[in-house]
N, C-alpha and C. Protein backbone atom coordinates (compact mmCIF):
# COMPACT_ATOMS: atom_id res chain seq x y z
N UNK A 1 -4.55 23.83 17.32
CA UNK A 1 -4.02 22.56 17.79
C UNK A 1 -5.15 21.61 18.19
N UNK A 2 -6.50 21.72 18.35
CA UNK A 2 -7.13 21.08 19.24
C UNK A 2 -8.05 20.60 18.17
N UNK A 3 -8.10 21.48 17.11
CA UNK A 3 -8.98 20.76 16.03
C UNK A 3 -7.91 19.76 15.34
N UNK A 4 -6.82 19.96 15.13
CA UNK A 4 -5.82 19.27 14.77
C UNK A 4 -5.93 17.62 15.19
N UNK A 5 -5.73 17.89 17.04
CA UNK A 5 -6.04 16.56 17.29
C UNK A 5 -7.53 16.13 17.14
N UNK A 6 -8.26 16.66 17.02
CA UNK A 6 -9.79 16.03 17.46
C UNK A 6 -10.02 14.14 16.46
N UNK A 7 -9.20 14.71 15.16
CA UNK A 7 -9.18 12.73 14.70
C UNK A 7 -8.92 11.93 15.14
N UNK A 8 -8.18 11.99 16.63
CA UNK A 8 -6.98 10.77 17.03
C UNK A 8 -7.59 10.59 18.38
N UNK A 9 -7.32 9.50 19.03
CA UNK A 9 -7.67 9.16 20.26
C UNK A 9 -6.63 8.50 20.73
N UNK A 10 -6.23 8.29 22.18
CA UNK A 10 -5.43 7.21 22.60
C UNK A 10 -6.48 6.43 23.28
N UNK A 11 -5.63 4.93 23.13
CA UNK A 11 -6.31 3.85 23.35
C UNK A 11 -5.21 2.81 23.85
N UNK A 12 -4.91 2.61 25.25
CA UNK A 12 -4.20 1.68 25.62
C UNK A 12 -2.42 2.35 25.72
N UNK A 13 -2.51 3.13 25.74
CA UNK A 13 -1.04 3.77 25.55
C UNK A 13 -0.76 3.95 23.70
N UNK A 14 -1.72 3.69 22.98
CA UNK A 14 -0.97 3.71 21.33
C UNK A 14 -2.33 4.89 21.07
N UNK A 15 -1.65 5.87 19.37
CA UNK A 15 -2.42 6.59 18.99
C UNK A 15 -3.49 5.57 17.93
N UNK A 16 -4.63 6.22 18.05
CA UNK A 16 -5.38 5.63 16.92
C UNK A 16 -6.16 7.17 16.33
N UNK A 17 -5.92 6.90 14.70
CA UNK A 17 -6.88 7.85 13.87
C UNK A 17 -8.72 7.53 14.21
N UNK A 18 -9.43 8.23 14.45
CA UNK A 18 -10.70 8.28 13.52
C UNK A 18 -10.77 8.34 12.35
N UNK A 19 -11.35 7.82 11.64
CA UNK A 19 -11.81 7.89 10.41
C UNK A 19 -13.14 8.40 9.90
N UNK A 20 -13.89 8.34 9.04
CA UNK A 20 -14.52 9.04 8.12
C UNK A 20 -15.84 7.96 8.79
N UNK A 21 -15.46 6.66 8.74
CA UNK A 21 -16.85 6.00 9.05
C UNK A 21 -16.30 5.39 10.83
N UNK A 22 -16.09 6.54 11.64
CA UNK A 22 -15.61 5.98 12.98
C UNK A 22 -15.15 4.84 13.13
N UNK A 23 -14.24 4.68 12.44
CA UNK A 23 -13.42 3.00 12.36
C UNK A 23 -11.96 3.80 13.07
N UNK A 24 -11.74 3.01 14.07
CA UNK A 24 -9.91 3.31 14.90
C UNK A 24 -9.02 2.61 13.65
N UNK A 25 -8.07 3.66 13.42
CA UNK A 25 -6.98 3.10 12.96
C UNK A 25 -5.24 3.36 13.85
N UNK A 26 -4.91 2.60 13.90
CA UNK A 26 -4.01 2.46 14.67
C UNK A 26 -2.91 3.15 13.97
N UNK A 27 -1.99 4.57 14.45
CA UNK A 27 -1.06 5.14 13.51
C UNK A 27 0.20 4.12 13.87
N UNK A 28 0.68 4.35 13.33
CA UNK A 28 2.09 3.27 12.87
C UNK A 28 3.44 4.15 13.06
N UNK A 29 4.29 3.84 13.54
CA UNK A 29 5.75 4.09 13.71
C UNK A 29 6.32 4.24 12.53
N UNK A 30 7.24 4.95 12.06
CA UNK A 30 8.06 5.16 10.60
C UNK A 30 8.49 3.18 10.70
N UNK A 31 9.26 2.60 11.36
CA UNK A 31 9.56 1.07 11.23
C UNK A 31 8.53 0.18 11.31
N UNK A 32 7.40 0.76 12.02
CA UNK A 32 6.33 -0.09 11.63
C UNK A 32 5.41 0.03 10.22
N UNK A 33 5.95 1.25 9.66
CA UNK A 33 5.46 0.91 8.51
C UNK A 33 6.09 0.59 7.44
N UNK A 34 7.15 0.55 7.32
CA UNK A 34 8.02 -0.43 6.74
C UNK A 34 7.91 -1.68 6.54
N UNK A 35 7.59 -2.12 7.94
CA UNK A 35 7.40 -3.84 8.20
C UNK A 35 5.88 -3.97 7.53
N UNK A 36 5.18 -3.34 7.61
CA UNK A 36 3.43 -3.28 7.09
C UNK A 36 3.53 -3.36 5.69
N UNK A 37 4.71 -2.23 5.26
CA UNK A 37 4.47 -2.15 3.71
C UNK A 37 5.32 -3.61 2.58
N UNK A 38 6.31 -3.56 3.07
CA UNK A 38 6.86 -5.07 3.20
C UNK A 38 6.01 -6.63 3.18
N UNK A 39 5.40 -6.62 4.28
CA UNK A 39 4.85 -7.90 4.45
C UNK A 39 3.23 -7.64 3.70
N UNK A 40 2.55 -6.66 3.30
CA UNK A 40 1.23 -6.61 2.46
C UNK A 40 1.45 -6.25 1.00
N UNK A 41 2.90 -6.03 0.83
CA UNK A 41 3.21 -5.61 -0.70
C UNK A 41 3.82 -6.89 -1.23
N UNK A 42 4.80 -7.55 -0.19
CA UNK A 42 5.92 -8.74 -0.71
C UNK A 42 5.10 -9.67 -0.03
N UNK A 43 4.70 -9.42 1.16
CA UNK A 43 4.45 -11.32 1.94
C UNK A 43 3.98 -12.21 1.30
N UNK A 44 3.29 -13.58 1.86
CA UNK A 44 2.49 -13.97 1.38
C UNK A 44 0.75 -13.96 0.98
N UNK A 45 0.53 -13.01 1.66
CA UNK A 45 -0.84 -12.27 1.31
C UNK A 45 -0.22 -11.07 0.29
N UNK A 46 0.47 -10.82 0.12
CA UNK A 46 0.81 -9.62 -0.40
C UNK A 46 0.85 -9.78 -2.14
N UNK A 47 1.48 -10.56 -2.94
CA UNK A 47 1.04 -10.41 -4.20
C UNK A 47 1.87 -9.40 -5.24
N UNK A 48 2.46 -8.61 -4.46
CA UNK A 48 2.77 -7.41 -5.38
C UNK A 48 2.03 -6.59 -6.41
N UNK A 49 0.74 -6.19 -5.61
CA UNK A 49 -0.23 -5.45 -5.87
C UNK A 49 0.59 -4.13 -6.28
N UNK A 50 -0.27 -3.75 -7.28
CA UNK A 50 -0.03 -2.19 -7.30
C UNK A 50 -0.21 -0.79 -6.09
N UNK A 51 0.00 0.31 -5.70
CA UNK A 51 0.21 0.85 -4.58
C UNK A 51 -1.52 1.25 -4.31
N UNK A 52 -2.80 1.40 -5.18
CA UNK A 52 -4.17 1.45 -4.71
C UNK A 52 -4.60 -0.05 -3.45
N UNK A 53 -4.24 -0.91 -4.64
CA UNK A 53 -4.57 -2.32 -3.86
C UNK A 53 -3.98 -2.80 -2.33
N UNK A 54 -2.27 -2.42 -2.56
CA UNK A 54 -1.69 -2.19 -1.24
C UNK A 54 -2.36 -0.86 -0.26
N UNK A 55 -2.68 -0.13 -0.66
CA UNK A 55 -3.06 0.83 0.10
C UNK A 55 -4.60 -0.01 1.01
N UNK A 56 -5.28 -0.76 0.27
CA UNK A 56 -6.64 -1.55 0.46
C UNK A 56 -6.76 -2.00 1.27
N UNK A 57 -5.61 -2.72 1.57
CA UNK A 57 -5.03 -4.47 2.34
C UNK A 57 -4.86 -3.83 3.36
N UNK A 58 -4.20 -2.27 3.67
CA UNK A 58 -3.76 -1.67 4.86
C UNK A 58 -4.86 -0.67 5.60
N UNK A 59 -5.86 -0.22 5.07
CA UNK A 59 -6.49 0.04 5.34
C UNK A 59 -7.71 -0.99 5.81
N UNK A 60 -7.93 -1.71 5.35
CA UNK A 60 -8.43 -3.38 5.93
C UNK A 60 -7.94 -3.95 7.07
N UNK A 61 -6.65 -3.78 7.37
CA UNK A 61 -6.13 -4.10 8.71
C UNK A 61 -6.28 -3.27 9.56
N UNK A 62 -6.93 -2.41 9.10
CA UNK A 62 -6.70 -0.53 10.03
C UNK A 62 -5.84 -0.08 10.85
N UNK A 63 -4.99 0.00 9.76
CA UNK A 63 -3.45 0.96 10.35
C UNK A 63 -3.76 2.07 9.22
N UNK A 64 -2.75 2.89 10.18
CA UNK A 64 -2.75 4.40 9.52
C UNK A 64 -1.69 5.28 9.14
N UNK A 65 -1.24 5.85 8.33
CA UNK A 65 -0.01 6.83 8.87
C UNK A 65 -0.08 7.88 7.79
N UNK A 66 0.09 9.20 8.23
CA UNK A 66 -0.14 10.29 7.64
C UNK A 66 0.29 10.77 5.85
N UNK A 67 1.44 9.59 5.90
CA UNK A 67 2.56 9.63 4.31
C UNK A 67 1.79 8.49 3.61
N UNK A 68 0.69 7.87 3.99
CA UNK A 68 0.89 6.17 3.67
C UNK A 68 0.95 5.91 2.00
N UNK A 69 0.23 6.91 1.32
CA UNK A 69 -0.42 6.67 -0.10
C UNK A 69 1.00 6.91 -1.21
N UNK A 70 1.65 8.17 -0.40
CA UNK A 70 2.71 8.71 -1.27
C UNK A 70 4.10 7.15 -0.92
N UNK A 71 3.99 6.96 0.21
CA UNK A 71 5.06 6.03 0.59
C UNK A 71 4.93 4.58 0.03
N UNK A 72 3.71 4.47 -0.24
CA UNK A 72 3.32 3.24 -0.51
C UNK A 72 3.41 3.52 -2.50
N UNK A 73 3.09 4.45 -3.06
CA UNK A 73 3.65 4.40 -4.62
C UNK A 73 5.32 4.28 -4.01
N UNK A 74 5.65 4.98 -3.54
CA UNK A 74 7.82 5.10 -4.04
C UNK A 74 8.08 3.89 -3.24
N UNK A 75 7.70 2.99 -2.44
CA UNK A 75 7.80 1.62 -2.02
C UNK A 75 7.38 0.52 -3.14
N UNK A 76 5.73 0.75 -3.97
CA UNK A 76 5.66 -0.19 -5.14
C UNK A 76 6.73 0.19 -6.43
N UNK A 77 7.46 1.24 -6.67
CA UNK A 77 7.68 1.87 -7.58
C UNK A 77 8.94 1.13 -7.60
N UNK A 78 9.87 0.94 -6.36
CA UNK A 78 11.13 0.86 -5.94
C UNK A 78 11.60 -0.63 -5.77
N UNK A 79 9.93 -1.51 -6.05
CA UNK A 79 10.23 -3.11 -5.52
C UNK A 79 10.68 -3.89 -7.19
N UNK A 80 12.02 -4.43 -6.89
CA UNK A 80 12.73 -5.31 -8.02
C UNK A 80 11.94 -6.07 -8.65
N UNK A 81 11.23 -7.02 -7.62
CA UNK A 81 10.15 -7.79 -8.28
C UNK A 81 9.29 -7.59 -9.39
N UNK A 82 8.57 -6.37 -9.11
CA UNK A 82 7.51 -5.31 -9.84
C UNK A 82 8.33 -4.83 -11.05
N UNK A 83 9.18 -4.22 -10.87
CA UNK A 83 9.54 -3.65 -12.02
C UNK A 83 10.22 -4.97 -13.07
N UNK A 84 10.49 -5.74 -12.54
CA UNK A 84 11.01 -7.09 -13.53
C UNK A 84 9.95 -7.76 -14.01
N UNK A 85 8.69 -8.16 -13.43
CA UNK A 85 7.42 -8.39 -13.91
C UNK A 85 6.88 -7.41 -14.70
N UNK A 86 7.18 -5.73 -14.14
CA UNK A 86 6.17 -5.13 -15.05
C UNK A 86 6.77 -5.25 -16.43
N UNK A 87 7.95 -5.65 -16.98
CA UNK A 87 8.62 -5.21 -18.12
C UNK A 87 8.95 -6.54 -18.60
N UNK A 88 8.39 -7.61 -18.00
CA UNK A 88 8.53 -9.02 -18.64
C UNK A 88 6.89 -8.82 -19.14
N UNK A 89 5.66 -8.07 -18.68
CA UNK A 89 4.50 -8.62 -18.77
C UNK A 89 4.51 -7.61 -20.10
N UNK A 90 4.66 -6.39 -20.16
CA UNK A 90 5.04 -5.49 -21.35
C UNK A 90 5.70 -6.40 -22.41
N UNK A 91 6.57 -6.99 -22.20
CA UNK A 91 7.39 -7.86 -23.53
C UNK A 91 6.62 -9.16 -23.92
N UNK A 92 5.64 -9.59 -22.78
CA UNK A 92 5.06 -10.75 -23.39
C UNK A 92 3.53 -9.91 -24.17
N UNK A 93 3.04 -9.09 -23.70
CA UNK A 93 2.20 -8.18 -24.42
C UNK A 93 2.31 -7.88 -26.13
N UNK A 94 3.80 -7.18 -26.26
CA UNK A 94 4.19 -6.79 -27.12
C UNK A 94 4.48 -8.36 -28.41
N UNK A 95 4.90 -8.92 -27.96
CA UNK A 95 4.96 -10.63 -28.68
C UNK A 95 3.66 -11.22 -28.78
N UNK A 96 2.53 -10.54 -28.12
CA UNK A 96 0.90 -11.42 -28.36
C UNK A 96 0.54 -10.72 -29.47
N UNK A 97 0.75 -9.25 -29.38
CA UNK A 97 0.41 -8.38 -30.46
C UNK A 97 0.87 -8.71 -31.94
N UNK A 98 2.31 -9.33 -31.76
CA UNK A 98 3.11 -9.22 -33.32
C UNK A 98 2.23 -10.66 -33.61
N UNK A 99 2.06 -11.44 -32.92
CA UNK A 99 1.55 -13.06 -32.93
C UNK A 99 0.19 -12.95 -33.74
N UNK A 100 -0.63 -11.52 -33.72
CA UNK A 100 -2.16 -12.12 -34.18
C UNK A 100 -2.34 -11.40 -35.24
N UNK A 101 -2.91 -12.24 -36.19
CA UNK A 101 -3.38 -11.78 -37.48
C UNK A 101 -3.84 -10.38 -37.99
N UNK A 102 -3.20 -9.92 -38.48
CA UNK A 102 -3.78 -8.76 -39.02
C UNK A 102 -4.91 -8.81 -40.06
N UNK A 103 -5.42 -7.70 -39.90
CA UNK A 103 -6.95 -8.02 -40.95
C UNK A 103 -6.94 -7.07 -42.42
């Protein structure tokens, strides 16, 4: 148990991770990461990055949470937006291809 905790510290009443280059990351609530993954995947900083890039943006803010990488693909995987772009950008792909000269 004690090596278990040795990554985490409290700080102010909230948990924070250590990290790899002693940077605090602040762990996150199951609803707070919702609201995190939401507003850096959809907001207006957000873009609808793929789940590496979202993972980037959140780690840049230094928050943390133990699921984040797996939650953050089935969150990009699951957003309407993304999948309607990814399969409009596939069909405009596929129409550049028929468009250019063959040799």
């Amino acid at each position: 148990m004690v090596r278990k905790a040795k990554p985490f510290t409290l700080k102010n009443g909230e948990l924070y991770k250590i990290d790899q280059d002693n940077k605090l990351r602040r762990c996150l609530t199951t609803i707070e990461t919702q609201m995190v993954m939401k507003e850096l995947h959809e907001g207006p900083i957000g873009g609808h990055f793929v789940t590496k890039l979202t993972h980037k943006k959140i780690l840049d803010v230094e928050y943390w949470w133990p699921t984040m990488f797996r939650d953050l693909h089935d969150y990009c995987r699951s957003c309407d937006a993304c999948q309607q772009t990814k399969g409009l950008a596939i069909q405009s792909l596929a129409k550049l291809m028929k468009s250019l000269p063959k040799e």
